[in-house]
C-alpha atoms as a PDB file:
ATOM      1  CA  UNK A   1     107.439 102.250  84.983  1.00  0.00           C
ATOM      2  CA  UNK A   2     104.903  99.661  85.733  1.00  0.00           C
ATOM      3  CA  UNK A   3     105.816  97.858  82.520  1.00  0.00           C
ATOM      4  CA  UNK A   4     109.365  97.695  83.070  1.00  0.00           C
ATOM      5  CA  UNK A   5     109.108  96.785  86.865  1.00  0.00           C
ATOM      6  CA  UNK A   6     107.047  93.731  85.964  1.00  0.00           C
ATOM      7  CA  UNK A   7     110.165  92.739  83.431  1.00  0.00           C
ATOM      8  CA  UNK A   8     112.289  92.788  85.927  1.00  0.00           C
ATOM      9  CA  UNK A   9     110.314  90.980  88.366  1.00  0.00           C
ATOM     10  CA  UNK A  10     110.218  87.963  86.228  1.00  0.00           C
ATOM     11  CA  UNK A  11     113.894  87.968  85.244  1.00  0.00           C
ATOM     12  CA  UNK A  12     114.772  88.123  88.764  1.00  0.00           C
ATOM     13  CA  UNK A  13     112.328  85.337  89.592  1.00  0.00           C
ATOM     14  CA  UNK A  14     113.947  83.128  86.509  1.00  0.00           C
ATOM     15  CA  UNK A  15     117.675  83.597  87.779  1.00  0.00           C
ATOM     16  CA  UNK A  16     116.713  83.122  91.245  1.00  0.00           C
ATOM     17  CA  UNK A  17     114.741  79.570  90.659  1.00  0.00           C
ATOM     18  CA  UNK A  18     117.228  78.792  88.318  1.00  0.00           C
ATOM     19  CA  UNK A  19     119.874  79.281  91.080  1.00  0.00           C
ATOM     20  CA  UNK A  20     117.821  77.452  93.244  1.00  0.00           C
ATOM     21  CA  UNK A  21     116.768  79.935  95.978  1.00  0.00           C
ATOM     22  CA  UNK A  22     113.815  78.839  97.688  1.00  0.00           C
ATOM     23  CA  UNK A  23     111.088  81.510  98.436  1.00  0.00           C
ATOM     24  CA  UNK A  24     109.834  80.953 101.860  1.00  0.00           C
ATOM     25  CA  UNK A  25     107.519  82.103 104.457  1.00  0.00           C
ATOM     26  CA  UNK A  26     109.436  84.669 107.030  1.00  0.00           C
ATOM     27  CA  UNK A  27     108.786  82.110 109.902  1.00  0.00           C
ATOM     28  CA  UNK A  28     110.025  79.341 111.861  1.00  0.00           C
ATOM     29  CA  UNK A  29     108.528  77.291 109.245  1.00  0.00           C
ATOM     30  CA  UNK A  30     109.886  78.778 106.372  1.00  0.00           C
ATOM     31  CA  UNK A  31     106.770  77.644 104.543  1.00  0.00           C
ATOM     32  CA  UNK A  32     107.185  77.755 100.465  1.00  0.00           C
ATOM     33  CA  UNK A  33     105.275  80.757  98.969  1.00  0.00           C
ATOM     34  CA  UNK A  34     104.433  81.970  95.354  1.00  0.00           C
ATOM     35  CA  UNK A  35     106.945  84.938  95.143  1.00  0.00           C
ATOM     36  CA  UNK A  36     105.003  86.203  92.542  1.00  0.00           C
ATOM     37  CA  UNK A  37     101.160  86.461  91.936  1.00  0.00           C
ATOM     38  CA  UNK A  38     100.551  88.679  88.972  1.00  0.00           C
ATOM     39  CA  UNK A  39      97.499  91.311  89.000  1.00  0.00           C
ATOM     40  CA  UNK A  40      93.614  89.363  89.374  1.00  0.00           C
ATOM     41  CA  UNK A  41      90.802  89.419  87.322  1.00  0.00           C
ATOM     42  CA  UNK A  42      89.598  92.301  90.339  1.00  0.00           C
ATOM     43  CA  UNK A  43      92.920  94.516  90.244  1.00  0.00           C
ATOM     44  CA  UNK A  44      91.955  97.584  88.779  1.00  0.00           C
ATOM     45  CA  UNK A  45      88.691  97.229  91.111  1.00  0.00           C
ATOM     46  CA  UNK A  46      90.974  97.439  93.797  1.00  0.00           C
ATOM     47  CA  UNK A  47      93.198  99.862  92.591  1.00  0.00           C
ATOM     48  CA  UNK A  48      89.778 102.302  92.061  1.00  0.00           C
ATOM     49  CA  UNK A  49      88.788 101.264  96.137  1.00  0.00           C
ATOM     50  CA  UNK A  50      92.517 102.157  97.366  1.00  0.00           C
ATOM     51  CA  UNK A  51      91.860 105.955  95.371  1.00  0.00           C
ATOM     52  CA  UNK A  52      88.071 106.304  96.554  1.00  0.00           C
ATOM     53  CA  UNK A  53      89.521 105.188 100.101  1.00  0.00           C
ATOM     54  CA  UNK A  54      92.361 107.468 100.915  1.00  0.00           C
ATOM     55  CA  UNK A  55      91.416 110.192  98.568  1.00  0.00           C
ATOM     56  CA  UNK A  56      95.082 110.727  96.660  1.00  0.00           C
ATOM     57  CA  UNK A  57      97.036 107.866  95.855  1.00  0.00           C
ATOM     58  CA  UNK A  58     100.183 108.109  94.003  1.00  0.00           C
ATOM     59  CA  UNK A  59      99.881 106.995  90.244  1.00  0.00           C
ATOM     60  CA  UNK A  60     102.770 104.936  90.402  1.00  0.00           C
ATOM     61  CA  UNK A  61     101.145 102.748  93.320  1.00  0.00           C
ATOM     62  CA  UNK A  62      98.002 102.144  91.534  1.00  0.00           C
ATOM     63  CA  UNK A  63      99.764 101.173  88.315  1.00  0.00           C
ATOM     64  CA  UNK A  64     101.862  98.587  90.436  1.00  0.00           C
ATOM     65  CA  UNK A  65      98.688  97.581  91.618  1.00  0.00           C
ATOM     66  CA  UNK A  66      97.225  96.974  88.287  1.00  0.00           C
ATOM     67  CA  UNK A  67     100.017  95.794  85.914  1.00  0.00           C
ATOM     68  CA  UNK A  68     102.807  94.537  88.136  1.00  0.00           C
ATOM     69  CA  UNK A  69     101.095  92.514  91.293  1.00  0.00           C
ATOM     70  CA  UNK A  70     102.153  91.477  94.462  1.00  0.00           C
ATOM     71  CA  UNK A  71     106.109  90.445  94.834  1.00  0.00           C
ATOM     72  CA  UNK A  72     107.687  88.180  97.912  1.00  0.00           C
ATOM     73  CA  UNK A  73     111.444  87.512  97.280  1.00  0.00           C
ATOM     74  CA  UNK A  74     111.946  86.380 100.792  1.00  0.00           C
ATOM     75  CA  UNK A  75     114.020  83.300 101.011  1.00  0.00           C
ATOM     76  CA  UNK A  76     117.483  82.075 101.130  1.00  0.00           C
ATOM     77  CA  UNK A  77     120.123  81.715  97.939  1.00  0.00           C
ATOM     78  CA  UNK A  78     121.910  77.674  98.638  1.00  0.00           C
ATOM     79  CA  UNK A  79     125.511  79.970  97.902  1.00  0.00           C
ATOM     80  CA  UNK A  80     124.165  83.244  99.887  1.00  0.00           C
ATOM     81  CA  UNK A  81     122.400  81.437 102.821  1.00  0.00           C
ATOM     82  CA  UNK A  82     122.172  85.541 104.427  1.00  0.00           C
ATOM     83  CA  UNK A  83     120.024  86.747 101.777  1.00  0.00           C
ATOM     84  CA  UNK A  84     117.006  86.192 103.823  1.00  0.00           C
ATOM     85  CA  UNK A  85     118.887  89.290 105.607  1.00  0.00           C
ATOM     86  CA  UNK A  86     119.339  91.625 103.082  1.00  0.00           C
ATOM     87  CA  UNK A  87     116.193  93.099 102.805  1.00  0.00           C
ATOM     88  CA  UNK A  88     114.575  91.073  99.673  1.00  0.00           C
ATOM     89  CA  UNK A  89     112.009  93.090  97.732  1.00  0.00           C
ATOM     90  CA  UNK A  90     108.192  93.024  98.679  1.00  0.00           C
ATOM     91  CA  UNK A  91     105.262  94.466  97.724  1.00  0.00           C
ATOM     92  CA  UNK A  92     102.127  93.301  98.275  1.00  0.00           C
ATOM     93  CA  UNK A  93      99.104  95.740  97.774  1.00  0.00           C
ATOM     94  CA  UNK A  94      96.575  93.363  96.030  1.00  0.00           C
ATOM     95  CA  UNK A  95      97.083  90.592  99.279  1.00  0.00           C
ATOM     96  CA  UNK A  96      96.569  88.103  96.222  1.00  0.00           C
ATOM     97  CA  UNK A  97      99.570  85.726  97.913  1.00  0.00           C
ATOM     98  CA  UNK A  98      97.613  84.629 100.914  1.00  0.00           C
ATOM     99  CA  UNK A  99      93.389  84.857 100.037  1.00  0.00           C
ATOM    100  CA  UNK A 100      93.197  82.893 103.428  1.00  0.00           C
ATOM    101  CA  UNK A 101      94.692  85.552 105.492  1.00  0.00           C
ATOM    102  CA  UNK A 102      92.432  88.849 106.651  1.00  0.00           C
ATOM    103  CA  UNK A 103      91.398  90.429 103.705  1.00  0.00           C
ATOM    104  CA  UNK A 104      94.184  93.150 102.849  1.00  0.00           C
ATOM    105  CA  UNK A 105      91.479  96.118 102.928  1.00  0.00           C
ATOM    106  CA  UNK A 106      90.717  94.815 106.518  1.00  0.00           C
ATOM    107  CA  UNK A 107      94.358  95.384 107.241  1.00  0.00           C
ATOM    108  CA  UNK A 108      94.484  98.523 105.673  1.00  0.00           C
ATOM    109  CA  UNK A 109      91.458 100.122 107.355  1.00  0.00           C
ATOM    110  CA  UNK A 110      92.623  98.600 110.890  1.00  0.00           C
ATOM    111  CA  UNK A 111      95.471 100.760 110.508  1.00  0.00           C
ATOM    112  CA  UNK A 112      94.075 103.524 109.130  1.00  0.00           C
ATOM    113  CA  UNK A 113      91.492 103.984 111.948  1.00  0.00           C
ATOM    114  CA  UNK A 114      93.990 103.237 114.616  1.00  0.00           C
ATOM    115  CA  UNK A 115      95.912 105.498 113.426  1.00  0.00           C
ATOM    116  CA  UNK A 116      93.175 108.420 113.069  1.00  0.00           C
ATOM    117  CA  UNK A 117      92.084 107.610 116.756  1.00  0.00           C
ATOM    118  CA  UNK A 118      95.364 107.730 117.920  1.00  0.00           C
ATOM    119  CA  UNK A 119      96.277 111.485 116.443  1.00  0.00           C
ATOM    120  CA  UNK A 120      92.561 112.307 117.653  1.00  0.00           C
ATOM    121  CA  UNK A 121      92.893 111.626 121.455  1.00  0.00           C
ATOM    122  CA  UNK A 122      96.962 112.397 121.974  1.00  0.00           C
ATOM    123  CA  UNK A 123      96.545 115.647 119.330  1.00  0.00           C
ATOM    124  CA  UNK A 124      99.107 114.389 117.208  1.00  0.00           C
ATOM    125  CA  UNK A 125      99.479 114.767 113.432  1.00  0.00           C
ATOM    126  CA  UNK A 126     101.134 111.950 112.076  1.00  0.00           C
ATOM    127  CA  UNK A 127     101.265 110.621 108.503  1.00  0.00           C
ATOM    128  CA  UNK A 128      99.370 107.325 107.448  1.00  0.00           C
ATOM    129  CA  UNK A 129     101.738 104.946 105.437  1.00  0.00           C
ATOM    130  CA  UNK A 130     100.232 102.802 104.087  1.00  0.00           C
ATOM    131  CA  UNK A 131     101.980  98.966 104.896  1.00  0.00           C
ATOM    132  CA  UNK A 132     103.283  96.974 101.990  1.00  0.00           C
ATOM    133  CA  UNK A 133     105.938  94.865 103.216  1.00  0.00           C
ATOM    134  CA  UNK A 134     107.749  94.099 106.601  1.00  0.00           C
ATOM    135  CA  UNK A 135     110.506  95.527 107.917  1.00  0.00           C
ATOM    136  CA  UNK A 136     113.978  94.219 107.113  1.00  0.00           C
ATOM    137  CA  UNK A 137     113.892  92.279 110.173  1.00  0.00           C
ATOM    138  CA  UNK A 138     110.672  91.003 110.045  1.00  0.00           C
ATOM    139  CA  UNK A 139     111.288  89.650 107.047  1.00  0.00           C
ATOM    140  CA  UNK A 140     114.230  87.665 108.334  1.00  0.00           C
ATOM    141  CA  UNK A 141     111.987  86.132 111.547  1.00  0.00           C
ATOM    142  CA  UNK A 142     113.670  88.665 113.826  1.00  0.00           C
ATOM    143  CA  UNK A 143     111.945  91.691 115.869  1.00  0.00           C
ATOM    144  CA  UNK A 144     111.710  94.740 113.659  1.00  0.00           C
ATOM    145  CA  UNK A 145     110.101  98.029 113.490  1.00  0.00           C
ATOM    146  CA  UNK A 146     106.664  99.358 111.704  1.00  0.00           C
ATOM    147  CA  UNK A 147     106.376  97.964 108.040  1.00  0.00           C
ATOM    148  CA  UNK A 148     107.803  99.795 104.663  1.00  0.00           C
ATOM    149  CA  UNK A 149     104.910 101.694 102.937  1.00  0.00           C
ATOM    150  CA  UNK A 150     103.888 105.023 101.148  1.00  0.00           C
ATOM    151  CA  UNK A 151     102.777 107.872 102.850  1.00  0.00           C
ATOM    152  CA  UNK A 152      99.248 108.831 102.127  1.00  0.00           C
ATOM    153  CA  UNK A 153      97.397 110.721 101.104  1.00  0.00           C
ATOM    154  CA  UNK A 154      99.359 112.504  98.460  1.00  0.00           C
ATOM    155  CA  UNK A 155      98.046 112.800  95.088  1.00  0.00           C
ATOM    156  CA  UNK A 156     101.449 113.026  93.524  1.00  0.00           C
ATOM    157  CA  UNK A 157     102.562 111.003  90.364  1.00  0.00           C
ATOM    158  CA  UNK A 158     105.252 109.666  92.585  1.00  0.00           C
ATOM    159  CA  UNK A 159     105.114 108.650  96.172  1.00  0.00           C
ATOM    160  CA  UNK A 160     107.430 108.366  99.605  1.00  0.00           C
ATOM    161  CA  UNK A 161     108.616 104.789 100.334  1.00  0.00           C
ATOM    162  CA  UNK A 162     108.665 104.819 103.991  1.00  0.00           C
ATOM    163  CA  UNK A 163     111.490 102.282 104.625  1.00  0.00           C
ATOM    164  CA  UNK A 164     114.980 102.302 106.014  1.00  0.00           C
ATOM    165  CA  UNK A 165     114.990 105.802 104.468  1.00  0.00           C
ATOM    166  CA  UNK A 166     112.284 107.441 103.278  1.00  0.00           C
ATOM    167  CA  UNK A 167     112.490 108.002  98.902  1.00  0.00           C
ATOM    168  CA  UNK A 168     110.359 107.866  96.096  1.00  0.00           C
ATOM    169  CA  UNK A 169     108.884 104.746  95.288  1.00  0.00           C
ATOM    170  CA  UNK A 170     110.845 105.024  91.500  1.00  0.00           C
ATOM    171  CA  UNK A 171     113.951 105.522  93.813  1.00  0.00           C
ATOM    172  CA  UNK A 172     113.631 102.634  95.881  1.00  0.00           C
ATOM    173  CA  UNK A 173     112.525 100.473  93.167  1.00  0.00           C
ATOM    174  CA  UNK A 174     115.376 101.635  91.015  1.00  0.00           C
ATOM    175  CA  UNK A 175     118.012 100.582  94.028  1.00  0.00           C
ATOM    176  CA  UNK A 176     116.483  97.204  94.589  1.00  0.00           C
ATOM    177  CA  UNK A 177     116.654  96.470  90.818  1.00  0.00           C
ATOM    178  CA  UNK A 178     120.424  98.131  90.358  1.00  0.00           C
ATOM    179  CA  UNK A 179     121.216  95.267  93.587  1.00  0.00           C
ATOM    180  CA  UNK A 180     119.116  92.121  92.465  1.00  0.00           C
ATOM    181  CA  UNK A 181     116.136  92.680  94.230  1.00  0.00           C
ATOM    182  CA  UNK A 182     118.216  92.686  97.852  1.00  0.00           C
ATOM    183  CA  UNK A 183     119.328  96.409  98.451  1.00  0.00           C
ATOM    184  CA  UNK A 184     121.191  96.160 101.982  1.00  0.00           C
ATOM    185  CA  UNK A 185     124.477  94.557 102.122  1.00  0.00           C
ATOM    186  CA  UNK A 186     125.227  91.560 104.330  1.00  0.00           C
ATOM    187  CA  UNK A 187     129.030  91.512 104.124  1.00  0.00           C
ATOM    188  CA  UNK A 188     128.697  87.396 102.276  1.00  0.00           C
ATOM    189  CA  UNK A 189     131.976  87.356 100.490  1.00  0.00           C
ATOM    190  CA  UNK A 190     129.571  85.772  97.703  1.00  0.00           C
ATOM    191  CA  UNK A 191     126.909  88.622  97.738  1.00  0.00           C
ATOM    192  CA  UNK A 192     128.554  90.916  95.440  1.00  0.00           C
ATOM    193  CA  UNK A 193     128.983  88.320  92.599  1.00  0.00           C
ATOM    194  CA  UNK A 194     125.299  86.643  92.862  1.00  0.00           C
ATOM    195  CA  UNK A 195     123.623  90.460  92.763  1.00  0.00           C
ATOM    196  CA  UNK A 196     125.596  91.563  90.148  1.00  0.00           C
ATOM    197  CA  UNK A 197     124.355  88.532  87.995  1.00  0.00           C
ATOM    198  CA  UNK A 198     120.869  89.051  88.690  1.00  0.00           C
ATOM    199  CA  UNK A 199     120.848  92.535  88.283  1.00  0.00           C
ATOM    200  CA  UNK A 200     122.238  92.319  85.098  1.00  0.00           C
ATOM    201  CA  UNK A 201     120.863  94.091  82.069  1.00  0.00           C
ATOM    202  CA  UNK A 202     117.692  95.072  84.273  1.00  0.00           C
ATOM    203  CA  UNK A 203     115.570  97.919  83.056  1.00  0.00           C
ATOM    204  CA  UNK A 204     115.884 101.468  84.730  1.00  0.00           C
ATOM    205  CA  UNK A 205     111.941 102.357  85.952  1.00  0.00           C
END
């Protein structure tokens, strides 16, 4: 799965630059950004601390974390200027993209422990998921909702992507891949023609 996601990942990213899209920040700025940084020398270290952390992590999480690496296909396409709106694919579990931000196991921990101290004083039950991307809004500079994530813990092979819908990570990844790397639909009379040529001949996870 791993494997064939990171495939796909780079023939995306050589159709897109070759199209000219410019990966960008998700700001006012609009910054430029590496859309891809493959796995670090300290991956599968960090793979071991997300599974000693949150007890049962889904196999096919830590083998994005330690074959595939962390993916930012926000932008804009010069034919498709609304694909910053259709909800381009990213994952970022390592936090490789930005070292000078908070470290990413800060982030993760902030959450985790507002979220346990939350359920512990209203009595509540709710699931941790952990964040891996902003919402579709967020990630066009607009207010959004919570970030996409997995549900944890859950010691499954597979995981829930908590997103616009919640689906197996293999799911979602499948549906991003089958549309380009931008799964929700925009309306561009030019959409349909630009994901169908990056999509093609992309490998099934």
């Amino acid at each position: 799965m791993a494997h064939r996601a990171r495939q796909n990942i780079e023939v995306l990213l050589e159709r897109l630059t070759a199209d000219g899209y410019a990966f960008h920040a998700n700001d006012d700025e609009q910054a430029v950004v590496p859309a891809h940084v493959p796995p670090t020398a300290t991956a599968a270290e960090h793979a071991d601390w997300l599974a000693n952390q949150y007890t049962e992590i889904p196999m096919t999480v830590l083998s994005w974390v330690r074959l595939v690496g962390d993916v930012w296909l926000v932008g804009t396409h010069p034919q498709w200027p609304a694909s910053v709106s259709a909800d381009p694919l990213v994952i970022e579990l390592e936090g490789s993209r930005d070292p000078d931000e908070l470290s990413i196991r800060d982030y993760f921990q902030d959450e985790w422990t507002e979220l346990n101290d939350y359920n512990e004083e209203h009595g509540e039950a709710d699931v941790f998921v952990l964040p891996l991307a902003p919402d579709r809004l967020h990630k066009e500079n607009t207010s959004g909702g919570p970030p996409y994530g997995i549900a944890l813990p859950d010691g499954c092979v597979d995981g829930l992507f908590v997103g616009e819908t919640i689906t197996p990570f293999v799911a979602y990844l499948n549906r991003v891949f089958e549309t380009g790397g931008f799964p929700y639909s925009t309306g561009s009379p030019d959409e349909w023609r630009i994901k169908r040529d990056l999509a093609r001949d992309l490998l099934p996870l």
